[in-house]
Protein backbone atom coordinates (compact mmCIF):
# COMPACT_ATOMS: atom_id res chain seq x y z
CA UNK A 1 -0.54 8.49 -34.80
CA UNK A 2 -3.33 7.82 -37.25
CA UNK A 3 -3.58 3.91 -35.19
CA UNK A 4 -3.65 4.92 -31.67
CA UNK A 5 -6.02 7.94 -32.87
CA UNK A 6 -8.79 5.13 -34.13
CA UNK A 7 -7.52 2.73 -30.89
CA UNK A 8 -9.26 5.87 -28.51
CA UNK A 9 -11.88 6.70 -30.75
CA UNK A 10 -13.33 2.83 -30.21
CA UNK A 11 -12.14 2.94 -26.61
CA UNK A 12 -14.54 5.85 -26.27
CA UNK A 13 -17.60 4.48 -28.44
CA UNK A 14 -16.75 1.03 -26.04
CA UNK A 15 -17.04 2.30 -22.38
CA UNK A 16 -20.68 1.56 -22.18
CA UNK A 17 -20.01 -2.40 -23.35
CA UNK A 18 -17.07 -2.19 -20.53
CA UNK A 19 -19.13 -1.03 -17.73
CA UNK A 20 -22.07 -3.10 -18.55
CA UNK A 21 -19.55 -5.85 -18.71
CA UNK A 22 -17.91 -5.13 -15.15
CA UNK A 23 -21.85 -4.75 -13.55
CA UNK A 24 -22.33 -8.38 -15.24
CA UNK A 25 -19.13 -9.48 -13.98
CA UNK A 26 -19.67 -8.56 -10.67
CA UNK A 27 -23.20 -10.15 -10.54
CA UNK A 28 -21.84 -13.61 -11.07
CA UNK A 29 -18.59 -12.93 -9.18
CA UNK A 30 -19.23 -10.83 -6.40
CA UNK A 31 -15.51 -9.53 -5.88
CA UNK A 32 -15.36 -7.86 -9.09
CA UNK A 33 -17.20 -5.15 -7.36
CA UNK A 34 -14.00 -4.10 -5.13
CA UNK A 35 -12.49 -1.21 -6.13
CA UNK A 36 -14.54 -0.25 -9.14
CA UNK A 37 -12.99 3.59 -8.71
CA UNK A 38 -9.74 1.79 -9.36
CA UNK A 39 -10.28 0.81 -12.83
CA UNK A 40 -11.09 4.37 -14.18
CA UNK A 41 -8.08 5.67 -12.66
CA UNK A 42 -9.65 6.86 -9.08
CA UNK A 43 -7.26 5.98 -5.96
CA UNK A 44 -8.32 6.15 -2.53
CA UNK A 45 -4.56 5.11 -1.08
CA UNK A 46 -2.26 7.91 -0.29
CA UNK A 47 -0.06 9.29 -3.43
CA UNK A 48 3.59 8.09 -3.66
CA UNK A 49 6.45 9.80 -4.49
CA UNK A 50 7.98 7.50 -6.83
CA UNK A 51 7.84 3.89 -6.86
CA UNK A 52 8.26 0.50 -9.04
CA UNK A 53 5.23 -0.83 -10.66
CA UNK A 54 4.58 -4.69 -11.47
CA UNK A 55 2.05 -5.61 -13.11
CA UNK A 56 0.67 -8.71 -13.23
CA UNK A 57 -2.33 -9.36 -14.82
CA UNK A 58 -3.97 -12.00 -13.17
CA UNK A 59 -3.12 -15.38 -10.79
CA UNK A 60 -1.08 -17.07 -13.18
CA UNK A 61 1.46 -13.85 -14.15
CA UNK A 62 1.31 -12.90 -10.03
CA UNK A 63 2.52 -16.09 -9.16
CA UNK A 64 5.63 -16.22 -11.52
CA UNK A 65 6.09 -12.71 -10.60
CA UNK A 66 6.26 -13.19 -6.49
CA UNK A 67 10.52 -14.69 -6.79
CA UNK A 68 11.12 -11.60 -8.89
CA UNK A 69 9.38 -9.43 -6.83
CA UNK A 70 10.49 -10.39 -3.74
CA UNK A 71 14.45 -10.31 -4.81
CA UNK A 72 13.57 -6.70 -5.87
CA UNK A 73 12.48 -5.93 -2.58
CA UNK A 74 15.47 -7.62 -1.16
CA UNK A 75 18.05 -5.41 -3.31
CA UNK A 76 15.69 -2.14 -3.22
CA UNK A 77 14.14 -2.29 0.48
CA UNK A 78 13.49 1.33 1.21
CA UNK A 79 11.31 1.40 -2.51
CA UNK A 80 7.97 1.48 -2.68
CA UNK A 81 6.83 -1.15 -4.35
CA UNK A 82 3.22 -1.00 -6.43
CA UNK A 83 1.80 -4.41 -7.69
CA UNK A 84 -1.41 -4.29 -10.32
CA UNK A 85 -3.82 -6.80 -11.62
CA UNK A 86 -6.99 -6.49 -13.57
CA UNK A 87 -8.40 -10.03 -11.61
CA UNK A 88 -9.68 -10.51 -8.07
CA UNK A 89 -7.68 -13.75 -8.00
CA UNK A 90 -4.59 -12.32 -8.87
CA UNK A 91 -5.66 -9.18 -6.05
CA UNK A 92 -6.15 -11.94 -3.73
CA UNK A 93 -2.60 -13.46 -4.53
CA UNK A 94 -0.58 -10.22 -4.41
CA UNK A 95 -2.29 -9.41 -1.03
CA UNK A 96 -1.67 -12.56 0.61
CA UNK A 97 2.27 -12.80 -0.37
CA UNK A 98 2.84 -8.85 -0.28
CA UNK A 99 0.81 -7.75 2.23
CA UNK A 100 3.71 -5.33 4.54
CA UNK A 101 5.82 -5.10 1.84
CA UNK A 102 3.80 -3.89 -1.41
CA UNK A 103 0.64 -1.46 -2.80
CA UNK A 104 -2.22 -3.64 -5.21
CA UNK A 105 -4.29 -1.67 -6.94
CA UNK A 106 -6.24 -2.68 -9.98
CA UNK A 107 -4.64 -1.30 -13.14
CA UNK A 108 -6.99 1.25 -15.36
CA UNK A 109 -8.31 0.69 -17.99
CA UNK A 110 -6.38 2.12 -20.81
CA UNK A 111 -8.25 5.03 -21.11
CA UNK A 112 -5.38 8.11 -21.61
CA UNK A 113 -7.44 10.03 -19.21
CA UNK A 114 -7.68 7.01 -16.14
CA UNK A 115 -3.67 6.07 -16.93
CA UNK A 116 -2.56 10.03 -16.71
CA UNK A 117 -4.04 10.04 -13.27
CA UNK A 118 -2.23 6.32 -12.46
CA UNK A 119 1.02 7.72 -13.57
CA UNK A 120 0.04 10.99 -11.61
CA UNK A 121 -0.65 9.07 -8.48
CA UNK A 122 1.62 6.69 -8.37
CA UNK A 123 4.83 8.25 -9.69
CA UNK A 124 6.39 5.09 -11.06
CA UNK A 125 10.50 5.04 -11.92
CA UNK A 126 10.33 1.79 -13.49
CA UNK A 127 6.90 -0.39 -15.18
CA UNK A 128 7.35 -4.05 -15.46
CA UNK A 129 4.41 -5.70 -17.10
CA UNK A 130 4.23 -9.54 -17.08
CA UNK A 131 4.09 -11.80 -20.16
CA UNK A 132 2.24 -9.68 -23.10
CA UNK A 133 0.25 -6.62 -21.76
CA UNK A 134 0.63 -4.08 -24.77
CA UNK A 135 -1.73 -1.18 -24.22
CA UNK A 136 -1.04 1.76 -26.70
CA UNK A 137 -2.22 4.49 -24.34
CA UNK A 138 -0.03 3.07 -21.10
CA UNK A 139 3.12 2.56 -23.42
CA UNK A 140 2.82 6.03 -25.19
CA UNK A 141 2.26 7.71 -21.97
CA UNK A 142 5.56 6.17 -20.15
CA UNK A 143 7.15 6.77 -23.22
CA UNK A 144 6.31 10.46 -22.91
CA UNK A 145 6.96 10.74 -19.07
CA UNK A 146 10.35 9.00 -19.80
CA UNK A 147 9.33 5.54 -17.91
CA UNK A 148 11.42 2.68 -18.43
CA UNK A 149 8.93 -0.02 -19.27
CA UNK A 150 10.33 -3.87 -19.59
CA UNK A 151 8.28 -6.94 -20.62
CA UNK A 152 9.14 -9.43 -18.29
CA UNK A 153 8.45 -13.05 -18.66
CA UNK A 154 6.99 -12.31 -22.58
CA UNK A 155 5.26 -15.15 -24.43
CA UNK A 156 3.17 -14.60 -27.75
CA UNK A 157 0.89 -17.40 -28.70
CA UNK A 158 0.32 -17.71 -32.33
CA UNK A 159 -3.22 -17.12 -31.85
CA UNK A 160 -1.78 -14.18 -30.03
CA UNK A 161 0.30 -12.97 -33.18
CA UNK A 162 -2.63 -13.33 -35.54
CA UNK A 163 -4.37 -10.79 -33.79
CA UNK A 164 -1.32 -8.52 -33.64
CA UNK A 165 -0.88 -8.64 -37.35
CA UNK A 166 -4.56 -7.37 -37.98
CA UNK A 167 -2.56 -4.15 -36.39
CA UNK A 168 1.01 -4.43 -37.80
CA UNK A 169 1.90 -0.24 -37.17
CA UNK A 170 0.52 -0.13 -33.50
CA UNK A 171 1.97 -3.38 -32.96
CA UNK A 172 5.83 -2.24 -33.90
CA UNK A 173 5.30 1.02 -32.24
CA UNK A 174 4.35 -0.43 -28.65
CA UNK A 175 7.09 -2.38 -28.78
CA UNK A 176 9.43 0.41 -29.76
CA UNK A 177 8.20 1.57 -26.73
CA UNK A 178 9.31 -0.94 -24.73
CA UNK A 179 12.85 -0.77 -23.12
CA UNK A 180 13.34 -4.26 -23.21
CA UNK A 181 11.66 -7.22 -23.69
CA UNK A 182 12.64 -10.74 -21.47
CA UNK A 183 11.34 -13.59 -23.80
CA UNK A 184 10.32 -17.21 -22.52
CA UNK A 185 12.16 -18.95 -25.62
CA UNK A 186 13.41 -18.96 -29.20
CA UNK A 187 10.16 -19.52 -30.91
CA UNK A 188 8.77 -17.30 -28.99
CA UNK A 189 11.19 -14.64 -29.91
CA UNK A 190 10.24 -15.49 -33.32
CA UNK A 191 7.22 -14.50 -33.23
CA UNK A 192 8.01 -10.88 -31.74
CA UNK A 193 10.78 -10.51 -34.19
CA UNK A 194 7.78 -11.40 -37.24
CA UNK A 195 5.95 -8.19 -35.08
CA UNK A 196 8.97 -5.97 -35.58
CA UNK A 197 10.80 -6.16 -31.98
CA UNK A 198 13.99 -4.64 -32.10
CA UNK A 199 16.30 -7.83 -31.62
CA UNK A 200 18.96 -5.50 -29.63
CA UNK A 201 16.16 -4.67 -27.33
CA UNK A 202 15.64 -8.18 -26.18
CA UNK A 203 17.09 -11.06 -24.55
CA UNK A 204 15.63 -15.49 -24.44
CA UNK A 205 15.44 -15.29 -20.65
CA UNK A 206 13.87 -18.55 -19.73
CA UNK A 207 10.32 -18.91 -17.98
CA UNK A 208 10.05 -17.55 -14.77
CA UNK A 209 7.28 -20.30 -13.66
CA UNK A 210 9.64 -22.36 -13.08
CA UNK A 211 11.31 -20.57 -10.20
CA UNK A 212 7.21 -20.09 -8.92
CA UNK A 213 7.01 -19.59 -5.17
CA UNK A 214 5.60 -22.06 -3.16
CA UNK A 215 3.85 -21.20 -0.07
CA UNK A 216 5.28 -21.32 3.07
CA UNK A 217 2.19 -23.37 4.57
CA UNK A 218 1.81 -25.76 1.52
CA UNK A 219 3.11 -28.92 3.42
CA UNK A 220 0.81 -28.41 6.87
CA UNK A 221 -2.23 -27.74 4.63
CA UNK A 222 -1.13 -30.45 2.32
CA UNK A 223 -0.97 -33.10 5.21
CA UNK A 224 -4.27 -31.83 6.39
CA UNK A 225 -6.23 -32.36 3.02
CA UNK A 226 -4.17 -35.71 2.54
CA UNK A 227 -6.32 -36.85 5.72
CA UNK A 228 -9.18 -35.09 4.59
CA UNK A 229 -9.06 -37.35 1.70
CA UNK A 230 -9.20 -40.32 3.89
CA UNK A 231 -5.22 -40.84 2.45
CA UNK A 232 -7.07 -42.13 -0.91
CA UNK A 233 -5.79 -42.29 -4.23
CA UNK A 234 -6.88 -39.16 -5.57
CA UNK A 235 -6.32 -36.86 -8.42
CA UNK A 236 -7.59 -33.13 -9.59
CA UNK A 237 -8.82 -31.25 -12.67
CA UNK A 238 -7.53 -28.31 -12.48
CA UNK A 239 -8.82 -25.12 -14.41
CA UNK A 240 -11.87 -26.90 -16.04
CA UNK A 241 -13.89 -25.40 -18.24
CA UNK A 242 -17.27 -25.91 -19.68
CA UNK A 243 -17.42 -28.80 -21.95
CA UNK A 244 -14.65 -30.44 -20.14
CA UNK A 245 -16.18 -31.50 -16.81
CA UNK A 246 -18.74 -34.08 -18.33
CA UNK A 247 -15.99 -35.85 -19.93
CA UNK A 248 -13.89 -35.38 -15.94
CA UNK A 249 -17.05 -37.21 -14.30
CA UNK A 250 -17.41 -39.84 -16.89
CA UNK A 251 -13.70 -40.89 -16.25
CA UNK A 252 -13.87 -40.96 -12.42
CA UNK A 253 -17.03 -43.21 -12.89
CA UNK A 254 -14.65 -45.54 -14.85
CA UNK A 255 -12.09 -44.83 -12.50
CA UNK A 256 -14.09 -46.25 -9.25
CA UNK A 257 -15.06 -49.17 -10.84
CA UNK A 258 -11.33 -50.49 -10.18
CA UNK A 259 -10.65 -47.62 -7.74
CA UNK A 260 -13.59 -47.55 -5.60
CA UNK A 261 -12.15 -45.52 -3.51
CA UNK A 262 -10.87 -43.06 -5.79
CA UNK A 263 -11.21 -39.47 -5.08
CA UNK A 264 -11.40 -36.17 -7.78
CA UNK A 265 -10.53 -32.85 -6.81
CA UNK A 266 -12.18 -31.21 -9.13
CA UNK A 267 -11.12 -26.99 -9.74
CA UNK A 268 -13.26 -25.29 -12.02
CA UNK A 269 -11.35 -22.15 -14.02
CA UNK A 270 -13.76 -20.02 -12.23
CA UNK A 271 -15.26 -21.27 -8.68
CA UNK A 272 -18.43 -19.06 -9.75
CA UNK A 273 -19.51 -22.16 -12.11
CA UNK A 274 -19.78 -24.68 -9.66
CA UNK A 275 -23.50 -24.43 -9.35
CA UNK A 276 -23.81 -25.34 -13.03
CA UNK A 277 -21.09 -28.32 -12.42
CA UNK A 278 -23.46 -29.45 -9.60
CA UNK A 279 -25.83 -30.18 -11.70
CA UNK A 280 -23.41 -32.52 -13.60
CA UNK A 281 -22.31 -34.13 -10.57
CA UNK A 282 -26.04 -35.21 -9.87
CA UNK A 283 -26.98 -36.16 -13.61
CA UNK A 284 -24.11 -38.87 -13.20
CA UNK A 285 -25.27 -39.61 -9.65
CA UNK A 286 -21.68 -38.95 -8.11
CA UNK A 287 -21.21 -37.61 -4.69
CA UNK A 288 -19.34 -34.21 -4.04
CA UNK A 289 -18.26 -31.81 -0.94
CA UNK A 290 -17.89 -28.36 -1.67
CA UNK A 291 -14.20 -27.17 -0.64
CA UNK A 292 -15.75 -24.41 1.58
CA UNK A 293 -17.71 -27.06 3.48
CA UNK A 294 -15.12 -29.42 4.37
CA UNK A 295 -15.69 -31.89 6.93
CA UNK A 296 -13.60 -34.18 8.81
CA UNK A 297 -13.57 -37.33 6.10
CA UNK A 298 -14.47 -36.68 2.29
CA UNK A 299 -16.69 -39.56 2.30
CA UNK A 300 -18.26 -38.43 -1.41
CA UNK A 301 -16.29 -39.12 -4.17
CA UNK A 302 -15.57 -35.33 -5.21
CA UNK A 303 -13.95 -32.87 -3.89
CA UNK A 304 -15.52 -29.44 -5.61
CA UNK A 305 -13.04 -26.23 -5.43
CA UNK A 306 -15.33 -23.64 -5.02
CA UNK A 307 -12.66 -20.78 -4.25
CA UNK A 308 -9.98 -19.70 -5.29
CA UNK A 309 -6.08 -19.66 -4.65
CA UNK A 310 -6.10 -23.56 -3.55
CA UNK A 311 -4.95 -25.21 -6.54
CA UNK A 312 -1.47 -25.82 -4.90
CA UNK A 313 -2.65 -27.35 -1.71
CA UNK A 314 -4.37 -29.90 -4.24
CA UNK A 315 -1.56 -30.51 -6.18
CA UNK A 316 0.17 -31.44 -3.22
CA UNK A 317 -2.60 -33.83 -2.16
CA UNK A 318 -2.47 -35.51 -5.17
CA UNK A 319 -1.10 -38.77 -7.07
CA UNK A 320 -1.88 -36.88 -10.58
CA UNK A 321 -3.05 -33.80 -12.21
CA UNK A 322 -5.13 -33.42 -15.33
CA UNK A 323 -4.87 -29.62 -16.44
CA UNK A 324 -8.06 -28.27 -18.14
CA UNK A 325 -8.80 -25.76 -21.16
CA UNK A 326 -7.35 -28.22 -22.89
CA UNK A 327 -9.70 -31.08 -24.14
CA UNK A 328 -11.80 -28.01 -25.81
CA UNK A 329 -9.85 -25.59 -27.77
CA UNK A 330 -9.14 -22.93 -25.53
CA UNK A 331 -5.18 -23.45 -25.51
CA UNK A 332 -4.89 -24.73 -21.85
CA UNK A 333 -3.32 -23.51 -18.92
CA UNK A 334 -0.61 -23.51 -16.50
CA UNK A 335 1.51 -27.18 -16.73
CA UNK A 336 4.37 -26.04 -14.51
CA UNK A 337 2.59 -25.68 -11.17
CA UNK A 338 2.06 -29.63 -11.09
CA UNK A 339 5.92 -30.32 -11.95
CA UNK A 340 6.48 -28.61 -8.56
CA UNK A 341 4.77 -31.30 -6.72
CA UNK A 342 6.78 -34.10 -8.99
CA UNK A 343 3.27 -35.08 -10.45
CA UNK A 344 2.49 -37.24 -13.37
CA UNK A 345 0.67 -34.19 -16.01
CA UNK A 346 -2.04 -35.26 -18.28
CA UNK A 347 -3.58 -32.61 -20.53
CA UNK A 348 -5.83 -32.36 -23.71
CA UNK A 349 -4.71 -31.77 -27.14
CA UNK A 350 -5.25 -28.08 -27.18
CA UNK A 351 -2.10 -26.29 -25.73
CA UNK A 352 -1.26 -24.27 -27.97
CA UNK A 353 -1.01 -21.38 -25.14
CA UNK A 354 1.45 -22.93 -24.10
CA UNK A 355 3.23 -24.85 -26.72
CA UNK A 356 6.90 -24.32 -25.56
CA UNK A 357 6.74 -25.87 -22.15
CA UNK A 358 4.29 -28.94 -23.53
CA UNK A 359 7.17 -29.77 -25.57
CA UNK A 360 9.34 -29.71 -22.94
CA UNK A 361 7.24 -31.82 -20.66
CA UNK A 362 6.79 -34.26 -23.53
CA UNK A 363 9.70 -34.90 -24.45
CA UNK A 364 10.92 -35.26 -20.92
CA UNK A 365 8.44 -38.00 -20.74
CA UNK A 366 6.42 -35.83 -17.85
CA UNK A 367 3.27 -35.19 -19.51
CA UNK A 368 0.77 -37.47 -21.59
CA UNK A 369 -1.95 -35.88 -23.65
CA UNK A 370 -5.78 -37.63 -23.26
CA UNK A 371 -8.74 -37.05 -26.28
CA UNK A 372 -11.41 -38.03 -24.41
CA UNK A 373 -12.60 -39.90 -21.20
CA UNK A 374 -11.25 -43.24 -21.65
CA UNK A 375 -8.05 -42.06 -22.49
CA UNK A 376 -8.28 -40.15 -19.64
CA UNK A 377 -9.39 -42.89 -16.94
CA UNK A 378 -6.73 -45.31 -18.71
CA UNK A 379 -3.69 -42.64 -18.08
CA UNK A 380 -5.29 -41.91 -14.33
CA UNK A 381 -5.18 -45.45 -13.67
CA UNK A 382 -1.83 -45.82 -14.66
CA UNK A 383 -0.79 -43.40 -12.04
CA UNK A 384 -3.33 -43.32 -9.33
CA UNK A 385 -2.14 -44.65 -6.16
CA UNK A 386 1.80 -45.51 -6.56
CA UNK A 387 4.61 -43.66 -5.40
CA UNK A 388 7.11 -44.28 -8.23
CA UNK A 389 10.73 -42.01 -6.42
CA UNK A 390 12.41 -41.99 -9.89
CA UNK A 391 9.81 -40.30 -11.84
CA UNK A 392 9.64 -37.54 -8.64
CA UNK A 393 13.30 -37.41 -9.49
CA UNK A 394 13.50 -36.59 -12.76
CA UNK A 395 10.87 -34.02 -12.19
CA UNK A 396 12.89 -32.36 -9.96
CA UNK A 397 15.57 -32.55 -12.03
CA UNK A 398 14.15 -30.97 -15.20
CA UNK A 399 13.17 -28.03 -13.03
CA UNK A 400 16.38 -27.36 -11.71
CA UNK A 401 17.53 -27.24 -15.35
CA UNK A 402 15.03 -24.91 -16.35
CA UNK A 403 15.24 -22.58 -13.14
CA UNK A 404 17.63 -19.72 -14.81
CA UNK A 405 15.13 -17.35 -15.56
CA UNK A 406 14.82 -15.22 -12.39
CA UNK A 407 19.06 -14.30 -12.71
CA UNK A 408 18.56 -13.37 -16.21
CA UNK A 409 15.51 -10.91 -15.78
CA UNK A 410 17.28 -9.75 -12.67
CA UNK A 411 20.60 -8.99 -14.30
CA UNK A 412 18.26 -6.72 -16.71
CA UNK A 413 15.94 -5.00 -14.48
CA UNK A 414 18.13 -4.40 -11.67
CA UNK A 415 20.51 -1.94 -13.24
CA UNK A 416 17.36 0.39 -14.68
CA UNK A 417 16.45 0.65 -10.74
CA UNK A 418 19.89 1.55 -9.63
């Protein structure tokens, strides 16, 4: 194919941007340096026989994968099980949850060359990627070595579309090559439909985020950072980015002048920028601890998450959550993890990454969208500090409503493993 043809030939012209890129990567974040052999299709754990793969991307996608995952391992326990990301956080979160029971390795990159030697190695019966992972060369591949592959979980933004339109022919044909595709929602479905998915090879399955695991050791480590905290109102920003944190700071110092005792978790999108939001912290003469360096009392009025896999913990902590990428226009993140902890949601106007469940949450009356930093300090205040049961109610309500999606993806997959 003519597409897929051109798709290698800049592949091959782009491997010295992509190492360069992974030596940068790993100079700011040190962890991208694990397992570089991985990524070009080099394994140093043993060969399996056969297995089924997950992939999953990155935090977000392993996370609504782990109820999926582990109710395949219930039906399937003799299977070897192989879990992928391309993200060190995501690593991190497979390891943690699947440590005895599942293989990470970090998926190739999809050179046909590193994914012949994946498929080689690994022997996979089954792929299920998460959300919307088309790569030509992985999907012509299993097509050719007669490997069911099923998009779990499958969202397409329409920023997302847009850019599979600029390749309408490679578009269709991956997902020709797809078994079968398990869509979030109607609109969604839409949108693959406008990309040529086969309608018979699909099925609206819900959004698996909403049956998300939640840690086993959430409510000790929640009642420890709750006294951490001094048992003050507090609230987080979670998944900042830059641009956004400024406008953060400049609400909490609103904030504590009716609050004073107020405290902001603040959780940059990547813990490897909290130097830079340091330096914020100290223009607006705020005090911060680093999460890292926790002592007995936060007596500073910010908490700074400077790792990684601890949003939930803060969640839990918290009267409130403001969820970042949002007040610039990078489409947001993740609203659903908050709902778990019955917490009021407050986001910026850009969610278009997540357009389908911001509806939801709005209309539900569970989630209030802030332009700038009085908005934002006026909607905190609202919240900060009161324990109102019926709201934690109704939160808990709308996600048992929405909590069908693992049943329908497992009535799917299960019969392709059987």
């Amino acid at each position: 194919m003519i597409a897929r043809k051109t798709y290698n030939l800049l592949l091959l012209f782009a491997f010295p941007i992509i190492v360069l890129r992974l030596i940068w990567r790993g100079l700011k974040n040190p962890t991208y340096r694990d397992k570089w052999s991985e990524r070009f299709g080099f394994f140093h754990t043993p060969p399996m026989p056969s297995c089924i793969w997950i992939h999953t991307v990155s935090l977000g996608e392993a996370i609504a994968a782990t109820p999926l995952i582990t109710r395949i391992h219930q039906h399937y326990p003799n299977r070897l099980l192989l879990i992928s990301t391309t993200t060190p956080t995501g690593a991190a979160w497979v390891n943690k949850q699947f440590k005895t029971t599942a293989t990470h390795v970090y998926l190739p990159y999809d050179y046909p060359w590193a994914i012949r030697r994946f498929f080689k190695h690994f022997n996979p019966r089954i792929g299920i990627i998460m959300e919307t992972e088309l790569w030509p060369n992985i999907l012509n591949l299993a097509q050719s070595q007669r490997i069911p592959m099923v998009l779990a979980n499958a969202r397409l933004s329409p920023k997302s579309l847009a850019r599979y339109q600029c390749i309408p022919k490679l578009a269709k044909t991956m997902l020709s090559q797809v078994q079968h595709t398990l869509i979030q929602s109607d609109p969604i479905a839409e949108r693959f439909f406008l990309l040529g998915l086969n309608k018979e090879k699909s099925s609206i399955s819900g959004n698996l985020k909403f049956n998300a695991h939640i840690p086993d050791d959430i409510s000790q480590n929640h009642n420890t950072l709750k006294t951490f905290l001094n048992s003050s109102p507090s609230w987080v920003a979670a998944s900042t980015h830059p641009g956004e944190e400024n406008t953060v700071l400049a609400a909490h110092q609103a904030i504590k002048q009716q609050q004073p005792k107020a405290k902001l978790i603040l959780a940059p999108r990547h813990p490897e920028r909290c130097v830079e939001v340091e330096q914020l912290l100290r223009k607006r003469g705020l005090s911060w601890q680093r999460y890292t360096q926790k002592k007995k009392l936060l007596n500073e009025d910010v908490l700074l998450v400077d790792t990684v896999g601890e949003l939930m913990h803060c969640f839990a902590a918290s009267d409130l959550a403001f969820v970042g990428g949002s007040l610039i226009p990078r489409g947001g993140h993740n609203l659903i993890e908050p709902l778990f902890f019955s917490l009021p949601i407050l986001t910026g106007p850009h969610t278009f990454n997540f357009t389908d469940i911001h509806t939801l949450l709005d209309q539900e009356g569970l989630c209030k969208v802030v332009h700038n930093q009085q908005e934002l300090a006026i909607a905190v205040l609202e919240h900060l500090g009161k324990n109102n049961d019926g709201f934690k109610e109704h939160c808990q309500e709308v996600l048992h409503r929405q909590q069908f999606a693992l049943e329908h993806h497992l009535k799917i997959i299960l019969p392709l493993l059987a």
